[in-house]
Protein backbone atom coordinates (compact mmCIF):
# COMPACT_ATOMS: atom_id res chain seq x y z
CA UNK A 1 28.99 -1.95 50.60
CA UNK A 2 26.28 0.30 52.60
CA UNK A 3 23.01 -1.18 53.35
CA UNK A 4 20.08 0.02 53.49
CA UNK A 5 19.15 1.79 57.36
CA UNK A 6 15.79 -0.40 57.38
CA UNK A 7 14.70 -3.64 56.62
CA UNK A 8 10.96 -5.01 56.41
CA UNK A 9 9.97 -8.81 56.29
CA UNK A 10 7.46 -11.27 57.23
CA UNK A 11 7.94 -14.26 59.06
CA UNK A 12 5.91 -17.21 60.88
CA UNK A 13 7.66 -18.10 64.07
CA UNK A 14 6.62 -21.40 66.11
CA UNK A 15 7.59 -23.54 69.43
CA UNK A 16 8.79 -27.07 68.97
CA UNK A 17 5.39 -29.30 68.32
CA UNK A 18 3.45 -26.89 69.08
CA UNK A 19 1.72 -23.18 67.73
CA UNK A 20 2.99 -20.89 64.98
CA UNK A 21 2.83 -16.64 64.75
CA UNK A 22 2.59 -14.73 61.46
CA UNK A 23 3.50 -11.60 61.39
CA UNK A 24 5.99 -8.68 59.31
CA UNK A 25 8.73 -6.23 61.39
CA UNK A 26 11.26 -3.59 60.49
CA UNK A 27 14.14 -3.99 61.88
CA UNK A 28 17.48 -2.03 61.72
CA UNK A 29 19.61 -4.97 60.63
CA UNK A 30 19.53 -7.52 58.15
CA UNK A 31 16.24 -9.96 58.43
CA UNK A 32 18.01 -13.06 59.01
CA UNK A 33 20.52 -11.69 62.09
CA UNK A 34 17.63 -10.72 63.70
CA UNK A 35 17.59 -13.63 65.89
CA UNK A 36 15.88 -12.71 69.00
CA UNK A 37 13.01 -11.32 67.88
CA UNK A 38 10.12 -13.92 67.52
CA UNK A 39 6.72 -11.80 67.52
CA UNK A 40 4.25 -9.34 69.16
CA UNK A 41 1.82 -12.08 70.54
CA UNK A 42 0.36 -11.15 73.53
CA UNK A 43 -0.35 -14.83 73.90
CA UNK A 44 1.89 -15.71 77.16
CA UNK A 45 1.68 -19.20 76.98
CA UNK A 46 3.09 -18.90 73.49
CA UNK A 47 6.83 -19.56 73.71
CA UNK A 48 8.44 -19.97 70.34
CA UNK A 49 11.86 -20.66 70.00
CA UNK A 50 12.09 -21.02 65.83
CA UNK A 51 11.77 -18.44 63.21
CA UNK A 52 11.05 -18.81 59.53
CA UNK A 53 11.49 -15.63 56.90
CA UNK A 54 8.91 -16.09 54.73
CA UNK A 55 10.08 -12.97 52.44
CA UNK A 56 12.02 -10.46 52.87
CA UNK A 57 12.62 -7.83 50.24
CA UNK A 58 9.93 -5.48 50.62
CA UNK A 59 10.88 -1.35 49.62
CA UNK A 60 8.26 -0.34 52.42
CA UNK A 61 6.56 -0.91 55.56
CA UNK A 62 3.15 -1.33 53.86
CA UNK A 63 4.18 -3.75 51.53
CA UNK A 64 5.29 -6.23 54.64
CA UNK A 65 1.60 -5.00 55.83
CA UNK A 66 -0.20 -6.50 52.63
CA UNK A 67 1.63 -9.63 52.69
CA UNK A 68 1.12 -9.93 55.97
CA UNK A 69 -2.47 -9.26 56.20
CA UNK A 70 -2.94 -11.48 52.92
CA UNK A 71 -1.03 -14.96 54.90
CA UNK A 72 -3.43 -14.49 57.90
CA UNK A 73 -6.66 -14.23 56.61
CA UNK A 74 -5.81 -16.91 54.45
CA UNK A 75 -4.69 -19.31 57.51
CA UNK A 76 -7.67 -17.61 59.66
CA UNK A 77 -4.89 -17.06 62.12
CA UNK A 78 -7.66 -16.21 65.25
CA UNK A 79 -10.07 -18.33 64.68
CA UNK A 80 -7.24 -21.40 63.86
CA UNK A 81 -6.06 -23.00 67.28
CA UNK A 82 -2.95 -23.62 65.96
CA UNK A 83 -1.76 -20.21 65.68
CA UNK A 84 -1.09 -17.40 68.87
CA UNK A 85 -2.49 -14.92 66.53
CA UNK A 86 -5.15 -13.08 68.92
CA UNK A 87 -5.75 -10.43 66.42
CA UNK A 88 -5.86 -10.03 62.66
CA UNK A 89 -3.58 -7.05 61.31
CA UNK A 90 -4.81 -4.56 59.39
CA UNK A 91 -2.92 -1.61 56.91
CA UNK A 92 -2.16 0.17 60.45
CA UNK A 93 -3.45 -1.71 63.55
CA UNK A 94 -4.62 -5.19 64.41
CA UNK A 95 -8.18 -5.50 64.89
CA UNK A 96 -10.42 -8.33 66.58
CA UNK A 97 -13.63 -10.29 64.70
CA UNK A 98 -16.43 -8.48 66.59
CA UNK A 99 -17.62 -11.74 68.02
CA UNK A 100 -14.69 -12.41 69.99
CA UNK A 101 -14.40 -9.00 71.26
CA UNK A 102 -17.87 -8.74 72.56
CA UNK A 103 -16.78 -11.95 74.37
CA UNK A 104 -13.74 -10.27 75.59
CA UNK A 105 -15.58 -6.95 76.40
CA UNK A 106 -18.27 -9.08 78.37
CA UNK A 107 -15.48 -11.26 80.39
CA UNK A 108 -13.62 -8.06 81.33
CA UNK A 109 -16.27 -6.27 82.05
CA UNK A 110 -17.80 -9.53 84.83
CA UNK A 111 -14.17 -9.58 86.00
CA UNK A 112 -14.27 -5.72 87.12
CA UNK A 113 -17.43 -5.69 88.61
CA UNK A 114 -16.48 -8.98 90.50
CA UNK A 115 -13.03 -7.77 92.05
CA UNK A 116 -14.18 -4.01 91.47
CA UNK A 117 -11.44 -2.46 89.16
CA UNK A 118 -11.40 0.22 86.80
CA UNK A 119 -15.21 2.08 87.04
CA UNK A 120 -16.88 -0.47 89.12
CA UNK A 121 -14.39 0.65 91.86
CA UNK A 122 -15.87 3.96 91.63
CA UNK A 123 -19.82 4.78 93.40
CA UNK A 124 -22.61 5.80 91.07
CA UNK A 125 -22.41 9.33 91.80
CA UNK A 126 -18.44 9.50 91.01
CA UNK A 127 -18.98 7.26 87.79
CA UNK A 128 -21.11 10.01 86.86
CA UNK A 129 -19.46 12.73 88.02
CA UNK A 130 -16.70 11.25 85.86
CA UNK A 131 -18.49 10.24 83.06
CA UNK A 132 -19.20 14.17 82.69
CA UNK A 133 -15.84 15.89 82.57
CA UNK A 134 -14.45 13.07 80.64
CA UNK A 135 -17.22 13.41 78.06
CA UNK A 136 -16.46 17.55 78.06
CA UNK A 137 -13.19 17.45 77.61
CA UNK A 138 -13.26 14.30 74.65
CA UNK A 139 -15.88 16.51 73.24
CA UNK A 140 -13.86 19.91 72.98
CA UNK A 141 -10.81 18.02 72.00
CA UNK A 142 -12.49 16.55 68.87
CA UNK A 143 -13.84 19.64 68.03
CA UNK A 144 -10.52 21.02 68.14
CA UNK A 145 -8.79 18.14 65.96
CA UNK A 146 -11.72 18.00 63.71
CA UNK A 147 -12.14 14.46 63.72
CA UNK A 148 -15.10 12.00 64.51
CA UNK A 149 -18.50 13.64 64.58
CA UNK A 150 -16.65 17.33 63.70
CA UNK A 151 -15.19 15.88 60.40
CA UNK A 152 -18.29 16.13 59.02
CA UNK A 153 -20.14 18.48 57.43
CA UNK A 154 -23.93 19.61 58.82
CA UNK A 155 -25.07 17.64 55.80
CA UNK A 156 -23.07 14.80 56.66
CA UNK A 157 -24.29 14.36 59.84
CA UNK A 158 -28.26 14.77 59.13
CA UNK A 159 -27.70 11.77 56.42
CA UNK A 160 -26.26 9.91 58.95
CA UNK A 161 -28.68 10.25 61.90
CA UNK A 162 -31.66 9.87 59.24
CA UNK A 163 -29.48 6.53 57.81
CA UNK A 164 -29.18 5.19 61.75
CA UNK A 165 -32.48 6.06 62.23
CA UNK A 166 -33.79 4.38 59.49
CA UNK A 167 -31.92 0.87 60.65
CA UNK A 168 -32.98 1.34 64.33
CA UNK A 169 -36.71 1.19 63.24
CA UNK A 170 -36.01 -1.66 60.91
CA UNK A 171 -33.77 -3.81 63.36
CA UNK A 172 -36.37 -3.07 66.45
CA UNK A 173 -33.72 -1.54 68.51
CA UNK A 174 -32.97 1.03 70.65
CA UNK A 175 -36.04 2.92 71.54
CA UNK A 176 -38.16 0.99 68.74
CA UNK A 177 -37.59 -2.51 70.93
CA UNK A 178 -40.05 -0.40 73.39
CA UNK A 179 -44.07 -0.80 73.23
CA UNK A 180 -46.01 2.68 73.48
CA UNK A 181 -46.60 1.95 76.76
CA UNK A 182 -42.89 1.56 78.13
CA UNK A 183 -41.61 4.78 75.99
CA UNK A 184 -44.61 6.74 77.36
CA UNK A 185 -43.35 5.51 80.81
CA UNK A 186 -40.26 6.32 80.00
CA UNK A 187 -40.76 9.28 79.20
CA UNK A 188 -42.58 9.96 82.44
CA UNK A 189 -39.55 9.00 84.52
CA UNK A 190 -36.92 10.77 83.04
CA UNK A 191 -38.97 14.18 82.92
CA UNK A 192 -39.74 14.14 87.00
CA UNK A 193 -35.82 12.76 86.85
CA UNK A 194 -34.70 16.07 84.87
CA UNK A 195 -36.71 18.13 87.57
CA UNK A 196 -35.49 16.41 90.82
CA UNK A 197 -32.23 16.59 89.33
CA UNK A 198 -32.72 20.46 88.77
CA UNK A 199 -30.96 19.68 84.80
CA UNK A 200 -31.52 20.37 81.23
CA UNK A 201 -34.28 23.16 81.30
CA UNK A 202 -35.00 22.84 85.18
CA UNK A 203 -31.23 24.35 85.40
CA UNK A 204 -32.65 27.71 84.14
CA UNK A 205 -34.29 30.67 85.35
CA UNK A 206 -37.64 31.34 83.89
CA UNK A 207 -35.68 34.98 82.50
CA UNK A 208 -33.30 32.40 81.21
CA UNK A 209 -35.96 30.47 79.28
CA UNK A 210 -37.39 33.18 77.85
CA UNK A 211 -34.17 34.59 76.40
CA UNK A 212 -33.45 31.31 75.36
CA UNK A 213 -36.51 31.28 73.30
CA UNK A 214 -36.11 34.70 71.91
CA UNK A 215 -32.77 34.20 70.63
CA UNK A 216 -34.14 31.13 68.70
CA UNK A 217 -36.64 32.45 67.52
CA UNK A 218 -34.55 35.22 66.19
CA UNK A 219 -32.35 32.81 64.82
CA UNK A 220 -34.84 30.80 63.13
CA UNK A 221 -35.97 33.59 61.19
CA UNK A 222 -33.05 34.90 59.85
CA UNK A 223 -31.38 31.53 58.78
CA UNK A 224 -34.92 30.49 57.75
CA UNK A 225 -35.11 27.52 59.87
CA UNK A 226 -37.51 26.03 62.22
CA UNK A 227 -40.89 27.24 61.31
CA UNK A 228 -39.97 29.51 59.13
CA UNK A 229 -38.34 27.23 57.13
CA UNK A 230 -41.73 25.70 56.16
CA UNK A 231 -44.99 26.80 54.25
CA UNK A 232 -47.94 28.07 56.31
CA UNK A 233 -49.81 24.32 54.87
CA UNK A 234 -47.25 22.99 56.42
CA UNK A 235 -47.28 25.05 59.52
CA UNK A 236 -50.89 24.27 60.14
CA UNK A 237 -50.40 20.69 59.53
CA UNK A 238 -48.14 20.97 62.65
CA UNK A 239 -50.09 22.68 64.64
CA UNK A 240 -52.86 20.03 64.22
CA UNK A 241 -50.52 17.56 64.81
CA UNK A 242 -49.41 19.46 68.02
CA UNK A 243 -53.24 20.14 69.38
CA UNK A 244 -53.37 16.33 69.50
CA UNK A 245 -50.53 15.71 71.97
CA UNK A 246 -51.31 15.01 75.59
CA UNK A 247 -49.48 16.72 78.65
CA UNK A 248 -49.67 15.91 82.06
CA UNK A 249 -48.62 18.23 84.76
CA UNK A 250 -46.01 16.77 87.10
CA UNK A 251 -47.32 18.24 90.59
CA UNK A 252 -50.97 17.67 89.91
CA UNK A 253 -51.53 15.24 87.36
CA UNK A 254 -53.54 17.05 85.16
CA UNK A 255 -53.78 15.71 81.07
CA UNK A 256 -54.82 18.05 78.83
CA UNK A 257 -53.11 19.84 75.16
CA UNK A 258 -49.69 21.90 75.27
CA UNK A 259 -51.35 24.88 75.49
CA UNK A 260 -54.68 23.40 77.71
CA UNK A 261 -51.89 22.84 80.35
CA UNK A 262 -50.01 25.70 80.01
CA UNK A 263 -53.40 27.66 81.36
CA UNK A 264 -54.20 25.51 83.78
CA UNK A 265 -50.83 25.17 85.15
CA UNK A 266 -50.22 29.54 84.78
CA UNK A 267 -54.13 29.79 86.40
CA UNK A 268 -52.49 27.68 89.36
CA UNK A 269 -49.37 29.55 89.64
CA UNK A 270 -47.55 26.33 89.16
CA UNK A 271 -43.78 26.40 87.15
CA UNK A 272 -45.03 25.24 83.21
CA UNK A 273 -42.03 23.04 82.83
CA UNK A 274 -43.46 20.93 85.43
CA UNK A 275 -45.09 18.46 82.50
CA UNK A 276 -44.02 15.63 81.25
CA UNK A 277 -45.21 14.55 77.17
CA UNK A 278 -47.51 11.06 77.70
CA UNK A 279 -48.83 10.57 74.26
């Protein structure tokens, strides 16, 4: 009689007093002559030498998945000493509670810097320098695939930032876990950075700026976006809001309004993107 070219089972394997493994597999031959397979624990102090089929007539892969899944939440396989389980499995991958790997990701992370492996073996400029073309080249290849961020639509995405947003301000992280004072500092330090540094804006020309600006601006208008995209109330609400910012000029010090500065720096002949936003 033909069998079947598959089979799919779950199983809990175990050493002699000692820990137990759940788990499922697909194997080509029938579940209970497939004797020298014990489990994927990556547990090497786990040496099991017994095997029990726990069920073994599943039509599909998925099904050994749910049964699976189902015995090891139920036994709290990770969190239960008594099992080598080091990570609970989901429909298509195991996964880790997040508090043990933020442990892990901390341990491995003192480890490199300690014997200097993976990027702590590299210097701050080549971490960068790294850091860059890796972040180009994930970038165009999602946009390519569609996936993460590019899976979304535009409307997508604005929910999402205005969701994250939202949480940041009420959990008091990320920049909200900063008084005025240390984002106005910050803010300081990383405009002079941007213009030592010779990036973001300071990489450009002032011709470049300026076409920059015009091609916005023409932009803008026809998609109806940016100010035009508002009512002239609501224009003039912005401008007020705008008139009350404070500049200061990065080579003199000066404080004054956008546009206050913008004179003063044009009267001096100093470069107008040499400011930096304080309040």
């Amino acid at each position: 009689m033909e069998t079947p070219r598959e089979y799919y089972y779950t199983y809990y394997s175990y050493e002699e007093w000692g820990r137990g493994y759940i788990g499922s597999r697909k194997c080509k031959c029938l579940p209970e002559e497939d004797v020298n397979y014990f489990g994927s624990s990556k547990d090497k102090s786990f040496k099991p030498k017994y095997k029990i089929i726990l069920k073994s007539d599943y039509n599909t892969r998925e099904e050994a998945y749910a049964d699976e899944i189902i015995l090891q939440q139920y036994y709290k396989v990770v969190e239960n000493p008594h099992f080598a389980n080091r990570a609970y499995q989901t429909s298509t991958k195991f996964y880790v509670p997040k508090e043990q790997s933020v442990e892990v990701g901390r341990r491995n992370g003192e480890r490199n810097k300690k014997f200097g492996l993976g990027i702590c073996n590299l210097s701050k400029e080549d971490r960068i320098k790294t850091g860059k073309i890796a972040g180009k080249k994930g970038g165009k290849r999602t946009k390519e695939l569609g996936v993460g961020l590019f899976s979304r639509t535009k409307e997508q995405r604005q929910e999402h930032a205005s969701k994250m947003g939202k949480l940041t301000y009420e959990l008091g992280t990320g920049i909200h876990s900063l008084t005025p004072e240390q984002r106005k500092e910050n803010g300081k330090k990383a405009g002079q950075k941007t213009y030592e540094l010779g990036i973001g804006i300071h990489s450009l020309t002032p011709e470049q700026r300026s076409e920059n600006g015009k091609k916005s601006a023409e932009t803008n208008k026809k998609n109806k976006t940016g100010l035009y995209g508002i009512t002239p109330e609501q224009r003039k609400e912005n401008n007020k809001k705008i008139s009350s910012q404070k500049w200061m000029c990065l080579e003199t010090g000066h404080i004054s309004t956008p546009g206050g500065l913008a004179m003063y720096q044009k009267a001096r002949g100093i470069d107008t993107t040499k400011r930096v936003r304080i309040a």
